[in-house]
Protein backbone atom coordinates (compact mmCIF):
# COMPACT_ATOMS: atom_id res chain seq x y z
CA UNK A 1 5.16 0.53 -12.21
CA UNK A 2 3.15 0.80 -15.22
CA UNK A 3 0.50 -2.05 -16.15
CA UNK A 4 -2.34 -2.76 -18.76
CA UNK A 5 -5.47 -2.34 -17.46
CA UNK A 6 -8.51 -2.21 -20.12
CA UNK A 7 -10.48 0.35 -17.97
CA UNK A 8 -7.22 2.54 -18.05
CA UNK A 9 -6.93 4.92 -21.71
CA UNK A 10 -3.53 4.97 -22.66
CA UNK A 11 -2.06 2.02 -20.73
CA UNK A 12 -1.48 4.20 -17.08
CA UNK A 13 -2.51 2.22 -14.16
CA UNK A 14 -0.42 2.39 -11.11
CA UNK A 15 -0.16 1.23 -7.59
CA UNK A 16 -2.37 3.58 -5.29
CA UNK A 17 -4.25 3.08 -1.94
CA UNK A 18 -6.97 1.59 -4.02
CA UNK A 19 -4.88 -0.82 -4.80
CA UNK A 20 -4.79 0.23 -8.44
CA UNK A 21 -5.53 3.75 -10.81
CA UNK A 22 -5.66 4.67 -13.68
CA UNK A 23 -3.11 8.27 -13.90
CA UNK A 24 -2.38 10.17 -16.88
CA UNK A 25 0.27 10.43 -19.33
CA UNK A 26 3.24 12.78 -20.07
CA UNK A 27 3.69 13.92 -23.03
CA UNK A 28 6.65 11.70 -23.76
CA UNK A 29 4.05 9.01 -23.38
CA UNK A 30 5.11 8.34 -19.36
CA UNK A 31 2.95 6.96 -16.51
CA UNK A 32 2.24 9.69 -13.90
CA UNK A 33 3.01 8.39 -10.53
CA UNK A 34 0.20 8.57 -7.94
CA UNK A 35 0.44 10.27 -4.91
CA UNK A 36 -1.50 10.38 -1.93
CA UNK A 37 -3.28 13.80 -1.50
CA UNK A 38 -3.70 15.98 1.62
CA UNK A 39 -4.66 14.96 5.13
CA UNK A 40 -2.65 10.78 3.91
CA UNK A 41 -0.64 9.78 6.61
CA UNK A 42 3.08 9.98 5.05
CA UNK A 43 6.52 9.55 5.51
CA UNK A 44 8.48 11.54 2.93
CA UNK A 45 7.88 14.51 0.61
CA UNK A 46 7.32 12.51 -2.47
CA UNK A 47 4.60 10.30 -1.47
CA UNK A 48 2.10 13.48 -1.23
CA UNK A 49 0.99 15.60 -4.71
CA UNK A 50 2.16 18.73 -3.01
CA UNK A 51 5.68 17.32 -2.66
CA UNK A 52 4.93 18.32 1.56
CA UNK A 53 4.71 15.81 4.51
CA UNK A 54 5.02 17.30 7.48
CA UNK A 55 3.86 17.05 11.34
CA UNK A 56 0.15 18.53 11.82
CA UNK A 57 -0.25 18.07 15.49
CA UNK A 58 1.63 17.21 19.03
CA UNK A 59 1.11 13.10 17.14
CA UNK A 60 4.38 12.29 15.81
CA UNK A 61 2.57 11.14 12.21
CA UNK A 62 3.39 12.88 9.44
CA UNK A 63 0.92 13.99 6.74
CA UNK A 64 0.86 15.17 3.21
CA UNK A 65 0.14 18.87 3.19
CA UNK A 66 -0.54 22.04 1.39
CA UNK A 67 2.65 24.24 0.61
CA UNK A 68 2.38 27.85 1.89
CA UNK A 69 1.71 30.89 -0.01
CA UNK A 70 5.80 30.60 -0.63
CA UNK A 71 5.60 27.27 -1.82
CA UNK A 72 7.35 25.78 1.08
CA UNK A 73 6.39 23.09 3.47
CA UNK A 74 5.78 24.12 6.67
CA UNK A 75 5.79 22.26 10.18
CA UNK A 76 3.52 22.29 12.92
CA UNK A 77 5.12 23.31 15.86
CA UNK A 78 4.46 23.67 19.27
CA UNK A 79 3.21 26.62 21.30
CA UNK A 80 4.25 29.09 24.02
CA UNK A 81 4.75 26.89 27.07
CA UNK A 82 5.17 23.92 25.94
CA UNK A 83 8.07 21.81 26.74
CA UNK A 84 10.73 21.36 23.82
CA UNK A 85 13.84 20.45 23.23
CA UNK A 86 15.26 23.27 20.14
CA UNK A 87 14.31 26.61 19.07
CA UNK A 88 13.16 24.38 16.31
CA UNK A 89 10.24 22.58 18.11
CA UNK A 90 8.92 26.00 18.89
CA UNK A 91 6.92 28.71 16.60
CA UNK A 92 8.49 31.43 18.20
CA UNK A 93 11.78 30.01 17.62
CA UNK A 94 12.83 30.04 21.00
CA UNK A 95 13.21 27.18 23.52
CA UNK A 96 14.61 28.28 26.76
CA UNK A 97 14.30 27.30 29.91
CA UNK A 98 11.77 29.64 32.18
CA UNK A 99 13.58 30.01 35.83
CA UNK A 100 17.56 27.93 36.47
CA UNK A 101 16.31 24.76 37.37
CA UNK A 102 13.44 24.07 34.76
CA UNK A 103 12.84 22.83 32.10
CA UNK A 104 13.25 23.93 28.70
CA UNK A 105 9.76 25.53 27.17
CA UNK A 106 8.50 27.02 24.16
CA UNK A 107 8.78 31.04 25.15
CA UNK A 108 8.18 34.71 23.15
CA UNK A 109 11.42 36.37 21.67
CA UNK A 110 12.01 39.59 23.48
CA UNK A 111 13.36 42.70 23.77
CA UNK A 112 13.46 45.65 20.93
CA UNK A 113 14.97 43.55 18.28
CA UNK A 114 12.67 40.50 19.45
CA UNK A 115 15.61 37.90 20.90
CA UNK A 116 15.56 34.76 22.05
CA UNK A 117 16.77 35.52 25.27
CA UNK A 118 16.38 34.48 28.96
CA UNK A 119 14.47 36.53 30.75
């Protein structure tokens, strides 16, 4: 999605939010696509620089983020007591509910080995 633009060196303006900008060039003489950098509102991995969009918050929006320290892209997720529905949702892992009859919550692992178990 290349296009001349005179202000552009080397012929590289692409669609951005601004609507247009100028990116640079490979060097087999290709158009750098532009992504959208951290804290954009996204809705896959290659709209953001970092290759990362992800939940921040409880809000359902995704945004492009940094990669951690291992280069992967990591979700928010929720906290210990909050109501989930997968070990996923949770940063302990661990969605259970806390007595028979309620609800499922975000809860600690226990136990020696550190489980997600009812308690």
């Amino acid at each position: 999605m290349s296009e001349h633009n005179p202000k552009c060196q080397r012929d590289c303006c692409v669609n951005s939010l601004n609507p247009k900008s100028c990116t640079a060039q490979t060097v087999f003489l290709q158009c750098v696509p532009w992504r959208k950098a951290n804290g954009h509102l996204c809705e896959e991995h290659s709209e953001c620089r970092s290759k990362c969009c992800i939940r921040t918050s409880y809000r359902p929006n995704k945004f492009c983020s940094a990669k951690s320290i291992f280069l992967q892209c990591v979700s928010w997720r929720k906290q210990e007591g909050d109501k989930c529905q997968s070990h996923s949702e949770c940063w302990s892992l661990c969605c259970l509910p806390l007595s028979e009859n309620s609800p499922l919550r975000c809860t600690k692992r226990t136990g020696l080995l550190a489980l997600c178990l009812p308690v």
